[in-house]
N, C-alpha and C. Protein backbone atom coordinates (compact mmCIF):
# COMPACT_ATOMS: atom_id res chain seq x y z
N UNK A 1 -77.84 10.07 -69.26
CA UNK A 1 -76.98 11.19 -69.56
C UNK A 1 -75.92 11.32 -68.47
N UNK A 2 -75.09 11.27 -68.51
CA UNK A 2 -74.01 11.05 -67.84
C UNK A 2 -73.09 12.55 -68.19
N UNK A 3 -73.12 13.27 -67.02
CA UNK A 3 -72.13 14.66 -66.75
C UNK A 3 -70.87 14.86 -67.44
N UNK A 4 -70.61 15.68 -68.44
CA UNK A 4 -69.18 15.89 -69.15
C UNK A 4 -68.96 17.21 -69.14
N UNK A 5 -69.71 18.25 -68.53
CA UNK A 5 -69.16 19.60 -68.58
C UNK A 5 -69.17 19.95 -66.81
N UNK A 6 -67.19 20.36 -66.55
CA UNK A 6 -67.36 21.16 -65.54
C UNK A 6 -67.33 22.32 -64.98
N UNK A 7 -67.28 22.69 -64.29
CA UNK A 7 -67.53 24.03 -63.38
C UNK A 7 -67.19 25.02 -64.19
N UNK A 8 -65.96 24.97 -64.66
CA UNK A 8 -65.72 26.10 -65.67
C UNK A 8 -66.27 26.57 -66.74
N UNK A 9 -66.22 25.45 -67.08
CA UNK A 9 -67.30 25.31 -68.85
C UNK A 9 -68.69 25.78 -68.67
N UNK A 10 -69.29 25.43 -66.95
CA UNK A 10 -70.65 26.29 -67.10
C UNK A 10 -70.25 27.05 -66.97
N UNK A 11 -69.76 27.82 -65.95
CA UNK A 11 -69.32 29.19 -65.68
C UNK A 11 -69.32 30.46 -66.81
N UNK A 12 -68.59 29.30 -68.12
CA UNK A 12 -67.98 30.53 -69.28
C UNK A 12 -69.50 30.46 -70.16
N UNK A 13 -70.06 29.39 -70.13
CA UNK A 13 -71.52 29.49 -70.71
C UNK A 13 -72.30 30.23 -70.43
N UNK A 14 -72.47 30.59 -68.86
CA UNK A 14 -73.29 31.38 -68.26
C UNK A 14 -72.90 32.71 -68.32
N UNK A 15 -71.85 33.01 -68.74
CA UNK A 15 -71.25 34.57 -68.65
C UNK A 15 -71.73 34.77 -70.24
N UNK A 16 -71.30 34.03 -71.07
CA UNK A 16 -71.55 34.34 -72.46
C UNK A 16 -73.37 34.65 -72.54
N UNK A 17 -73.84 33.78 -71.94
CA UNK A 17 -75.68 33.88 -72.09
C UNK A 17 -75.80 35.40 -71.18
N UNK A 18 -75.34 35.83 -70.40
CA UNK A 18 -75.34 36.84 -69.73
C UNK A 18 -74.92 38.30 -70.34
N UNK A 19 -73.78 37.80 -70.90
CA UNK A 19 -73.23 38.88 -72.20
C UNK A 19 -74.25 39.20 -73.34
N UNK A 20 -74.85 37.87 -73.53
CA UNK A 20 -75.63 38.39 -75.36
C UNK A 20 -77.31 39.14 -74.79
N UNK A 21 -77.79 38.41 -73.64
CA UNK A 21 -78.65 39.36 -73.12
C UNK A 21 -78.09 40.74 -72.52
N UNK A 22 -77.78 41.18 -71.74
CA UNK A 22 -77.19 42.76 -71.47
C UNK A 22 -76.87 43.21 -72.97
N UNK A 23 -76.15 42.94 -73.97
CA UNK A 23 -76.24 43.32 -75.61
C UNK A 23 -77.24 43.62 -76.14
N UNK A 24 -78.13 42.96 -75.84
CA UNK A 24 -79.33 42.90 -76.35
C UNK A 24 -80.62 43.55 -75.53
N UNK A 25 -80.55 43.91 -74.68
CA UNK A 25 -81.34 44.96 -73.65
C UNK A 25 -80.68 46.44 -73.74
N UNK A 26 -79.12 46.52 -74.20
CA UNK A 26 -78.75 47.34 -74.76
C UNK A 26 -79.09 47.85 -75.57
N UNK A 27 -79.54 47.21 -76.67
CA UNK A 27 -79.82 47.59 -78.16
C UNK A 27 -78.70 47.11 -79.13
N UNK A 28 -77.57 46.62 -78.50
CA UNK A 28 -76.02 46.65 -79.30
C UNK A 28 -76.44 45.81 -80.52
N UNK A 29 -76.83 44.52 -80.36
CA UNK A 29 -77.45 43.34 -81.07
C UNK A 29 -79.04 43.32 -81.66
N UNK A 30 -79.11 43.19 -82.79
CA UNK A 30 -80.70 42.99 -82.95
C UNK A 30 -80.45 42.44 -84.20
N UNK A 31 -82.09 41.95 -84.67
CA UNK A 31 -81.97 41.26 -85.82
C UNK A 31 -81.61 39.92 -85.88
N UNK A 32 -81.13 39.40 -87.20
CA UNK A 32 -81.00 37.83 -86.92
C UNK A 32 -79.90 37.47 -86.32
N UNK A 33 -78.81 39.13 -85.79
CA UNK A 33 -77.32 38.12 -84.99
C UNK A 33 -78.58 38.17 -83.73
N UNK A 34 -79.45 38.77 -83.35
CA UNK A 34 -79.88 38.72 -81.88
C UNK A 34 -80.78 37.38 -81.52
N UNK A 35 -81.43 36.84 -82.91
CA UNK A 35 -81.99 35.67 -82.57
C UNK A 35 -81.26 34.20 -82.43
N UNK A 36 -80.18 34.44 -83.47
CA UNK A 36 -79.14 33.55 -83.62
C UNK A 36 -78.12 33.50 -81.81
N UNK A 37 -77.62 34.61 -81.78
CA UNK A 37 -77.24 35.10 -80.31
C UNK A 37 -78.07 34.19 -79.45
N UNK A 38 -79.26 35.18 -79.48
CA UNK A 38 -80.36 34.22 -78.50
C UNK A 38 -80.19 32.99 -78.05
N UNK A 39 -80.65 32.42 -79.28
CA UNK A 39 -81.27 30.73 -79.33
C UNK A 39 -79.67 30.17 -78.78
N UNK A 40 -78.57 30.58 -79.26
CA UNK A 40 -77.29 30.00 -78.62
C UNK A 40 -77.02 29.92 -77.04
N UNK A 41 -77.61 31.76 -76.31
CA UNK A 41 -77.29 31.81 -75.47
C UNK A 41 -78.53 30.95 -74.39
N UNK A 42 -79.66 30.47 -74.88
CA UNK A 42 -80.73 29.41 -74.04
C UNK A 42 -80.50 28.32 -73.86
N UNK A 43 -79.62 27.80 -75.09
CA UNK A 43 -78.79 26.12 -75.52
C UNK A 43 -77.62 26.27 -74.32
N UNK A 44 -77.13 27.35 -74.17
CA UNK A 44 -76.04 27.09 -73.34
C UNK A 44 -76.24 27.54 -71.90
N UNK A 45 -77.15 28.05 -71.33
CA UNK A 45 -78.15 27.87 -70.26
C UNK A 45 -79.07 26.48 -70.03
N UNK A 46 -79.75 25.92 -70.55
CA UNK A 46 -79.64 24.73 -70.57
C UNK A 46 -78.95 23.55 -70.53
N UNK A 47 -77.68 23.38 -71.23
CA UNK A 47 -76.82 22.82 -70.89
C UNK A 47 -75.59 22.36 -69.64
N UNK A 48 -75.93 24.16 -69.22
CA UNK A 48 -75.17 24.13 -67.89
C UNK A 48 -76.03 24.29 -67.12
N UNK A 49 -77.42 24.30 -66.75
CA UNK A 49 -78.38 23.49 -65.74
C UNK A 49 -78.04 21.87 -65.75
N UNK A 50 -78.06 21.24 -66.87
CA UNK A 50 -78.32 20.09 -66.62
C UNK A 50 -76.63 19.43 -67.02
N UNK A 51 -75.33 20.11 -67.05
CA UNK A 51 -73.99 19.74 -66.88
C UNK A 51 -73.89 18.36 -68.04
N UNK A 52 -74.58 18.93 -69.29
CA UNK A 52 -74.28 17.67 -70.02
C UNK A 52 -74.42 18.45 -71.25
N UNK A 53 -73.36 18.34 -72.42
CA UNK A 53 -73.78 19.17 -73.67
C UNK A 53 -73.33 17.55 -74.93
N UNK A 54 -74.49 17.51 -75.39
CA UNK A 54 -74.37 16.59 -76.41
C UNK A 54 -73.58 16.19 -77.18
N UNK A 55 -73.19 17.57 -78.01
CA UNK A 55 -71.82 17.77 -79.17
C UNK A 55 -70.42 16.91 -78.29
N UNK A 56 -70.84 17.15 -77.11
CA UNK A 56 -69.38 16.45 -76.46
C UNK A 56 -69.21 14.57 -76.70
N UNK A 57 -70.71 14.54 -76.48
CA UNK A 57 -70.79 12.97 -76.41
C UNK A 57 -70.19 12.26 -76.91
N UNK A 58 -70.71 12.62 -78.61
CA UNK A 58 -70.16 11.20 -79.80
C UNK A 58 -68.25 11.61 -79.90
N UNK A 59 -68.02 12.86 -79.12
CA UNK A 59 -66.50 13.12 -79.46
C UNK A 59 -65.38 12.35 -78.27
N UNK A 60 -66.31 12.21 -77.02
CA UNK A 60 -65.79 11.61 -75.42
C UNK A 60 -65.28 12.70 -75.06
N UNK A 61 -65.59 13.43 -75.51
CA UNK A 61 -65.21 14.97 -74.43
C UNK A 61 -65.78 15.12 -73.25
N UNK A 62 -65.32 15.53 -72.19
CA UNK A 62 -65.03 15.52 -70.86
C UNK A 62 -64.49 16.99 -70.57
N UNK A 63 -65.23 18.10 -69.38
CA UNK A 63 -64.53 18.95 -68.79
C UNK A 63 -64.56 18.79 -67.75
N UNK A 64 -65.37 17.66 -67.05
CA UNK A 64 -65.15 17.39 -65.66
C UNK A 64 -63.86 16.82 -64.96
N UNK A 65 -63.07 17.34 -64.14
CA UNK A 65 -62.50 17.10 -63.45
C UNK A 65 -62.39 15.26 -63.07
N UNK A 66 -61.19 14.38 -63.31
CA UNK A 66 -61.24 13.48 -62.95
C UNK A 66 -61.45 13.20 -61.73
N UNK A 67 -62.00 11.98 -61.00
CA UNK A 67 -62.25 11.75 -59.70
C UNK A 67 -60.89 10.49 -59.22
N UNK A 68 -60.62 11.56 -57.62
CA UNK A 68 -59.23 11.32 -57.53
C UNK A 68 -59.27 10.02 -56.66
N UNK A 69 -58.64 8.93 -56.75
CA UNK A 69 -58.98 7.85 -55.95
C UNK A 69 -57.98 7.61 -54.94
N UNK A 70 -57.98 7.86 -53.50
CA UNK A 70 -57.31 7.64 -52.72
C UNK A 70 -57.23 6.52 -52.07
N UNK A 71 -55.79 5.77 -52.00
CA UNK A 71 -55.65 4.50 -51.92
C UNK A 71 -54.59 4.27 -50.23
């Protein structure tokens, strides 16, 4: 597995998984948007632990930052 999501892309993952829980300790969300919510916001906690999201793969999507080669 080779790294295609960067810093940012976790960043906005982790705010969104952060958002649908506080919603949902709220009360704002329940029901099947809260499980649906859920299960999205664990996929994308997972993903940005391990800086690799699948859907990107078969497309060659890349948010990592190119590596700059100084010559």
């Amino acid at each position: 597995m080779k790294k295609n999501m960067g810093t940012t892309d976790k960043v906005i993952r982790s705010l969104f998984a952060v958002a649908v829980a506080i919603l949902y300790i709220l009360g704002m969300i329940s029901g099947t948007a809260a499980i649906i919510l859920g299960a999205l916001a664990v996929i994308f906690i997972l993903t940005s632990l391990v800086s690799f999201c699948p859907l990107y793969a078969p497309f060659g999507i890349s948010t990592c930052k190119k590596e700059q080669v100084s010559g």
